[in-house]
N, C-alpha and C. Protein backbone atom coordinates (compact mmCIF):
# COMPACT_ATOMS: atom_id res chain seq x y z
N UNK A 1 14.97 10.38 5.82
CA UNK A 1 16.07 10.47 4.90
C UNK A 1 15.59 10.63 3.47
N UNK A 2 16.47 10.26 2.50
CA UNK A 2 16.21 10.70 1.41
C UNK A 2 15.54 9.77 0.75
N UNK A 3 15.42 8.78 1.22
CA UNK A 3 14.40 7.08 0.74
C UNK A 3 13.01 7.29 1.12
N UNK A 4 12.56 8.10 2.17
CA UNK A 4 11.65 8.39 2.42
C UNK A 4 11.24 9.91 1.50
N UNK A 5 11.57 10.29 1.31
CA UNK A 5 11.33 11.48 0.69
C UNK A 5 10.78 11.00 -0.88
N UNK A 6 11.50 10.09 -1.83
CA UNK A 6 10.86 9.66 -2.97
C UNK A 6 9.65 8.99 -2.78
N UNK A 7 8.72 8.45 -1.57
CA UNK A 7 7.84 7.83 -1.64
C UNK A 7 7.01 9.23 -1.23
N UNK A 8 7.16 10.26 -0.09
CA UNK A 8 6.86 11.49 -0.20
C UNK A 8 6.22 11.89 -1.30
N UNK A 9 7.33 12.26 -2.21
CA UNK A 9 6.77 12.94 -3.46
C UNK A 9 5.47 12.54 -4.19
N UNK A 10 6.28 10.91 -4.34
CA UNK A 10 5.33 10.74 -5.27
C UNK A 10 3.68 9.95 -4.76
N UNK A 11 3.71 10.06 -3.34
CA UNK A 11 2.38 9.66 -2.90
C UNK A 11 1.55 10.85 -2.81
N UNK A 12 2.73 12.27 -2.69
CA UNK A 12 1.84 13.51 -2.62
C UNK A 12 1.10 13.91 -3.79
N UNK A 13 2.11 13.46 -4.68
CA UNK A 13 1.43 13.68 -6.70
C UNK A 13 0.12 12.61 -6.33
N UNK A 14 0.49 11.19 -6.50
CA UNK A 14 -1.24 10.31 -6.44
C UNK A 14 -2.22 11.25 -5.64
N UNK A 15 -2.39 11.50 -4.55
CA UNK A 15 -3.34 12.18 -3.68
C UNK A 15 -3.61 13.34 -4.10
N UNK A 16 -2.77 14.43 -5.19
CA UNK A 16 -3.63 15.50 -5.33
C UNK A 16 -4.27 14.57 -6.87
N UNK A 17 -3.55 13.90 -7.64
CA UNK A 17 -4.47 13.23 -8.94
C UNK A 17 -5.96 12.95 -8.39
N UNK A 18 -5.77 12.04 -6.95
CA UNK A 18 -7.22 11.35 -6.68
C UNK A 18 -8.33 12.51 -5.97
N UNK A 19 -7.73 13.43 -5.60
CA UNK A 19 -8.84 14.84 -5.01
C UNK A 19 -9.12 15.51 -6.30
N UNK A 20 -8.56 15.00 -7.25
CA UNK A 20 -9.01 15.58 -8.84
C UNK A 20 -9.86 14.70 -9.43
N UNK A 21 -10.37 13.76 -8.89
CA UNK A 21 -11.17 12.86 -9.19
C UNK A 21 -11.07 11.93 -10.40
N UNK A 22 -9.46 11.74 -10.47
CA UNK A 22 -8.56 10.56 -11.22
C UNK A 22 -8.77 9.16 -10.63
N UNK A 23 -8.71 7.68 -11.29
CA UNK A 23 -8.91 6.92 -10.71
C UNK A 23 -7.23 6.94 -9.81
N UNK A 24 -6.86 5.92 -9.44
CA UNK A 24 -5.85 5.47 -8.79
C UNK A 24 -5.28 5.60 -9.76
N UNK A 25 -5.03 4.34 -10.74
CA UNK A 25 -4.18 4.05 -11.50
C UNK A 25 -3.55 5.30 -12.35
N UNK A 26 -4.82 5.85 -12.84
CA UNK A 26 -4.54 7.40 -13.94
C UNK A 26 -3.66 8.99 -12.44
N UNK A 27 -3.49 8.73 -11.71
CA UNK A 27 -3.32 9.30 -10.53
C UNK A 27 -2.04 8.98 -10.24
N UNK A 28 -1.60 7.56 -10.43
CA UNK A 28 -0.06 7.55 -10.04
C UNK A 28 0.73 7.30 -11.51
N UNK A 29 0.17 7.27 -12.36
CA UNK A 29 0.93 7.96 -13.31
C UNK A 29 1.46 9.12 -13.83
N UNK A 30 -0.02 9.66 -13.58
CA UNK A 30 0.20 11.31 -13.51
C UNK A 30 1.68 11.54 -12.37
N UNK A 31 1.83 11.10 -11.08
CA UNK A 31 2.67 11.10 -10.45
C UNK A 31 4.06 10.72 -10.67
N UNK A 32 3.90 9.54 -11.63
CA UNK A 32 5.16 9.50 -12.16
C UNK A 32 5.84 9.84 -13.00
N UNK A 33 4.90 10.72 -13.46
CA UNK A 33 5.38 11.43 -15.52
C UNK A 33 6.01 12.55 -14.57
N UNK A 34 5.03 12.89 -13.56
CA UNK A 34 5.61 14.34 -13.05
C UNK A 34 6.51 14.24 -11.80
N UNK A 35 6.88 13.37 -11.23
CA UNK A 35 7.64 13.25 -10.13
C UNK A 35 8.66 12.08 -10.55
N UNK A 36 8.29 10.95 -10.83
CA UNK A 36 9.22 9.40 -11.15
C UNK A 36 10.57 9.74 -12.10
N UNK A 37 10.66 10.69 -12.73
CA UNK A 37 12.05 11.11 -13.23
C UNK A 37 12.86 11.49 -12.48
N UNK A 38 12.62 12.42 -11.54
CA UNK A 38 13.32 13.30 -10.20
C UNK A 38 13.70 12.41 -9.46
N UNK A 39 12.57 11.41 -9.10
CA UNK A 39 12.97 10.12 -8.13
C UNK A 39 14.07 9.66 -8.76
N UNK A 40 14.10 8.97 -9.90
CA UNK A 40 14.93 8.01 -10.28
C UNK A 40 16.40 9.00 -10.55
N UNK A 41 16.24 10.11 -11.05
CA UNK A 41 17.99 10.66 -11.60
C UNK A 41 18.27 10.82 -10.18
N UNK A 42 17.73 11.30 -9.17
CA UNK A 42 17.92 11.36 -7.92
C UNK A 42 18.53 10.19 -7.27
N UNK A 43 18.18 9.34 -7.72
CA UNK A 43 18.55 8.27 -6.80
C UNK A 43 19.52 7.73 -7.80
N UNK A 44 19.60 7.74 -8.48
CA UNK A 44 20.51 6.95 -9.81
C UNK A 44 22.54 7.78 -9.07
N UNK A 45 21.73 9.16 -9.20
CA UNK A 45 23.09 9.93 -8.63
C UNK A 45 23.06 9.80 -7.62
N UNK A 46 22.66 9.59 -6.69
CA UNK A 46 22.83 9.01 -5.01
C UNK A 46 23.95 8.28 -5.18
N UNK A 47 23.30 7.12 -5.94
CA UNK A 47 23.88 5.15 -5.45
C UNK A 47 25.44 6.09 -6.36
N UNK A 48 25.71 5.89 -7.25
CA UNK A 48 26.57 6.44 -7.91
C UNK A 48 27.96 7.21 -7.44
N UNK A 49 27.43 8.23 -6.39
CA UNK A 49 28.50 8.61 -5.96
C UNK A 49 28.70 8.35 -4.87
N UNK A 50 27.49 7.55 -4.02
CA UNK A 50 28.15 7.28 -2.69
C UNK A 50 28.70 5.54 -3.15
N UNK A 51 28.63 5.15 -3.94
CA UNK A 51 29.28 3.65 -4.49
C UNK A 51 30.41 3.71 -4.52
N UNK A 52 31.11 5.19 -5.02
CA UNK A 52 32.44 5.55 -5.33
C UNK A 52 33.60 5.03 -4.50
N UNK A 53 32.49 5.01 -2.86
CA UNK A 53 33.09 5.09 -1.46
C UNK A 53 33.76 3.55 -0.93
N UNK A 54 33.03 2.65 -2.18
CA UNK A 54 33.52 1.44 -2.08
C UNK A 54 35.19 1.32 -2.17
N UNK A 55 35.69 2.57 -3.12
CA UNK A 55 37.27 2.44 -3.69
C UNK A 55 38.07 3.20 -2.27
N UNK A 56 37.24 3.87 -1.15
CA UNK A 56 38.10 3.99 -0.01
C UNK A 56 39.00 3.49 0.93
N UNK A 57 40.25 3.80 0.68
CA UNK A 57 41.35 2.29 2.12
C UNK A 57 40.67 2.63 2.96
N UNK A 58 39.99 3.26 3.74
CA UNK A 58 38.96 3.07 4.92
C UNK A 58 38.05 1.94 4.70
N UNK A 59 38.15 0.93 5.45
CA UNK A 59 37.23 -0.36 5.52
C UNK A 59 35.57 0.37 5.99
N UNK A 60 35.71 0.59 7.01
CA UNK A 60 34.51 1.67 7.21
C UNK A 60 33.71 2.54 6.38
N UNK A 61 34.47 2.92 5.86
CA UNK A 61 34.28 4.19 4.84
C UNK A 61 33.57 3.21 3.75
N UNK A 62 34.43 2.64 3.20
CA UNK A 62 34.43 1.28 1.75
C UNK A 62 32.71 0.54 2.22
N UNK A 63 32.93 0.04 3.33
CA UNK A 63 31.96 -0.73 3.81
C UNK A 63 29.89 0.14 3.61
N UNK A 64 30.30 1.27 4.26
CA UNK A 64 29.09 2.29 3.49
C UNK A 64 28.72 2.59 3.00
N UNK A 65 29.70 3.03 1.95
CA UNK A 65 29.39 3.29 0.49
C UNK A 65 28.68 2.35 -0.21
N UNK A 66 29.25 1.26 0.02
CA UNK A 66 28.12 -0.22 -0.27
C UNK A 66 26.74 -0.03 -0.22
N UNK A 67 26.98 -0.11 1.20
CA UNK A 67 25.79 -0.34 1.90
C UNK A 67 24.64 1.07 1.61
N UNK A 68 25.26 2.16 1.56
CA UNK A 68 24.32 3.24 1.38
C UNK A 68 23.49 3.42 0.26
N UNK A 69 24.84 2.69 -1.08
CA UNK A 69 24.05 2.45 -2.22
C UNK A 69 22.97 1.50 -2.69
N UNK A 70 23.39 0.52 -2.00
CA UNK A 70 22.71 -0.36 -2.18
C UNK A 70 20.82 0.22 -1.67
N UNK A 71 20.82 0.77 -0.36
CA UNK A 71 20.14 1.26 0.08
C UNK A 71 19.08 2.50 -0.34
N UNK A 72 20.03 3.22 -1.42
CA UNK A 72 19.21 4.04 -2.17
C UNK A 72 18.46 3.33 -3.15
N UNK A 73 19.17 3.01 -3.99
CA UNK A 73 18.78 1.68 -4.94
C UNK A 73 17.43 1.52 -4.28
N UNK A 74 17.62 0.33 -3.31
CA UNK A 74 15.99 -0.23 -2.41
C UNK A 74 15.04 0.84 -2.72
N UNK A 75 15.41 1.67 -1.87
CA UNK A 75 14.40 2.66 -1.88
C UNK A 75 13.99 3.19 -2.76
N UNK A 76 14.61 3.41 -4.00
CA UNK A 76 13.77 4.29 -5.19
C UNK A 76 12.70 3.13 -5.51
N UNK A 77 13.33 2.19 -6.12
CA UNK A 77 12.86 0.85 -6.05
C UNK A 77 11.60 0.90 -5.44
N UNK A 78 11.42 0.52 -4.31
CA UNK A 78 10.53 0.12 -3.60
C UNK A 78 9.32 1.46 -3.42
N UNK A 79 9.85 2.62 -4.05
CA UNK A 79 8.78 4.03 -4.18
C UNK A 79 8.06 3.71 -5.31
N UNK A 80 9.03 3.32 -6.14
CA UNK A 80 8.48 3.57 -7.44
C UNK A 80 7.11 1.78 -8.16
N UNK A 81 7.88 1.14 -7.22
CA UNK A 81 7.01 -0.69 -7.47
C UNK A 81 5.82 -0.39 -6.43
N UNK A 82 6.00 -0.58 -5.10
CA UNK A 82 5.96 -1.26 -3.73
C UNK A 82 4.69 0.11 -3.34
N UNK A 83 4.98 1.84 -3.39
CA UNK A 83 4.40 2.44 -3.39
C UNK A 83 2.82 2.21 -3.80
N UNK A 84 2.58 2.02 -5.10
CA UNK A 84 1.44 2.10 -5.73
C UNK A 84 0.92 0.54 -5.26
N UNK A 85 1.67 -0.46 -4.88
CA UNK A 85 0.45 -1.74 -4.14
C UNK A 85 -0.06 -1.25 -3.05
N UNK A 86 0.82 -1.01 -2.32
CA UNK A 86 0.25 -0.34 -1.30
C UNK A 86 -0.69 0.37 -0.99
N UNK A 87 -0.68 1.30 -1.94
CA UNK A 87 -1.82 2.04 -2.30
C UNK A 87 -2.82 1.75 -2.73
N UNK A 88 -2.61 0.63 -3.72
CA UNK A 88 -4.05 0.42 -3.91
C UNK A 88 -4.74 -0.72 -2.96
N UNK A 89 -3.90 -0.94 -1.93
CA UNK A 89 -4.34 -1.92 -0.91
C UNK A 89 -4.82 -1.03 -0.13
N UNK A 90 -4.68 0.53 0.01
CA UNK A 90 -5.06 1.17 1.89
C UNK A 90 -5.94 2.03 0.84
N UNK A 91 -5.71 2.18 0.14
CA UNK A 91 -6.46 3.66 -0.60
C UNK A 91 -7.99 3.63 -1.18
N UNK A 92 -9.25 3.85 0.03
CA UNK A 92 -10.00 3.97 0.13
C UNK A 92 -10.53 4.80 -1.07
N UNK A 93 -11.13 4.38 -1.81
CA UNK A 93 -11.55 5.10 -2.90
C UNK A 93 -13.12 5.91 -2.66
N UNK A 94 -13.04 7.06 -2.55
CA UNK A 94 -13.46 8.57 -1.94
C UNK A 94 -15.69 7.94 -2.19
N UNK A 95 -15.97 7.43 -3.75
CA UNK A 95 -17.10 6.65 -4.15
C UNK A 95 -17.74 5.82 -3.11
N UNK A 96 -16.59 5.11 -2.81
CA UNK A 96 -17.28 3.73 -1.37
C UNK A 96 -17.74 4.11 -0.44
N UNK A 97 -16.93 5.24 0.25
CA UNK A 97 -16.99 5.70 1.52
C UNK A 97 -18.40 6.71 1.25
N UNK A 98 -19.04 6.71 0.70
CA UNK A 98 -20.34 7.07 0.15
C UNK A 98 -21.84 6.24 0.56
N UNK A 99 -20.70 5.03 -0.17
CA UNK A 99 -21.90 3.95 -0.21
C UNK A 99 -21.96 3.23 1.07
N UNK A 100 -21.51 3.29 2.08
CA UNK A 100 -21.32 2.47 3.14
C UNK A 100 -21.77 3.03 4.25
């Protein structure tokens, strides 16, 4: 979905920074100057208009809109924080794998 797609982007920006021989950190910035805007208006207009869905007499309907927003929200969220720990928890830095 589309929650997965903002962590997409912007893990694809870090990984070409770090085959450019950027550290991490200078790598997911680069990623976010150039991708983290798109993420966020993206998702900003997500939650936004599917929130709208809260004002539906459909309980169902009402009930999603909630929930969907809320859900985009998470997810940009969690691309834009949660992404880069992660990363620097799995992300084998290219130097080590040298030395070992």
């Amino acid at each position: 979905g589309v929650g997965v797609d903002y962590g997409i982007y912007l893990f694809a920006r870090t990984q070409a920074g770090l085959r450019e021989g950027m550290s991490l950190q200078q790598a997911y910035y680069q990623a976010l100057v150039s991708a983290g805007t798109a993420v966020m208006f993206t998702a900003t207009t997500l939650t936004i208009g599917v929130a709208t869905w809260a004002f539906s007499a459909l309980k169902f309907q009402a009930d999603m809109g909630l929930l969907l927003a809320y859900m985009f929200f998470v997810n940009m969220v969690a691309a834009l924080l949660v992404l880069p720990a992660l990363a620097a928890w799995l992300v084998v830095p290219a130097d080590s794998s040298a030395n070992s």
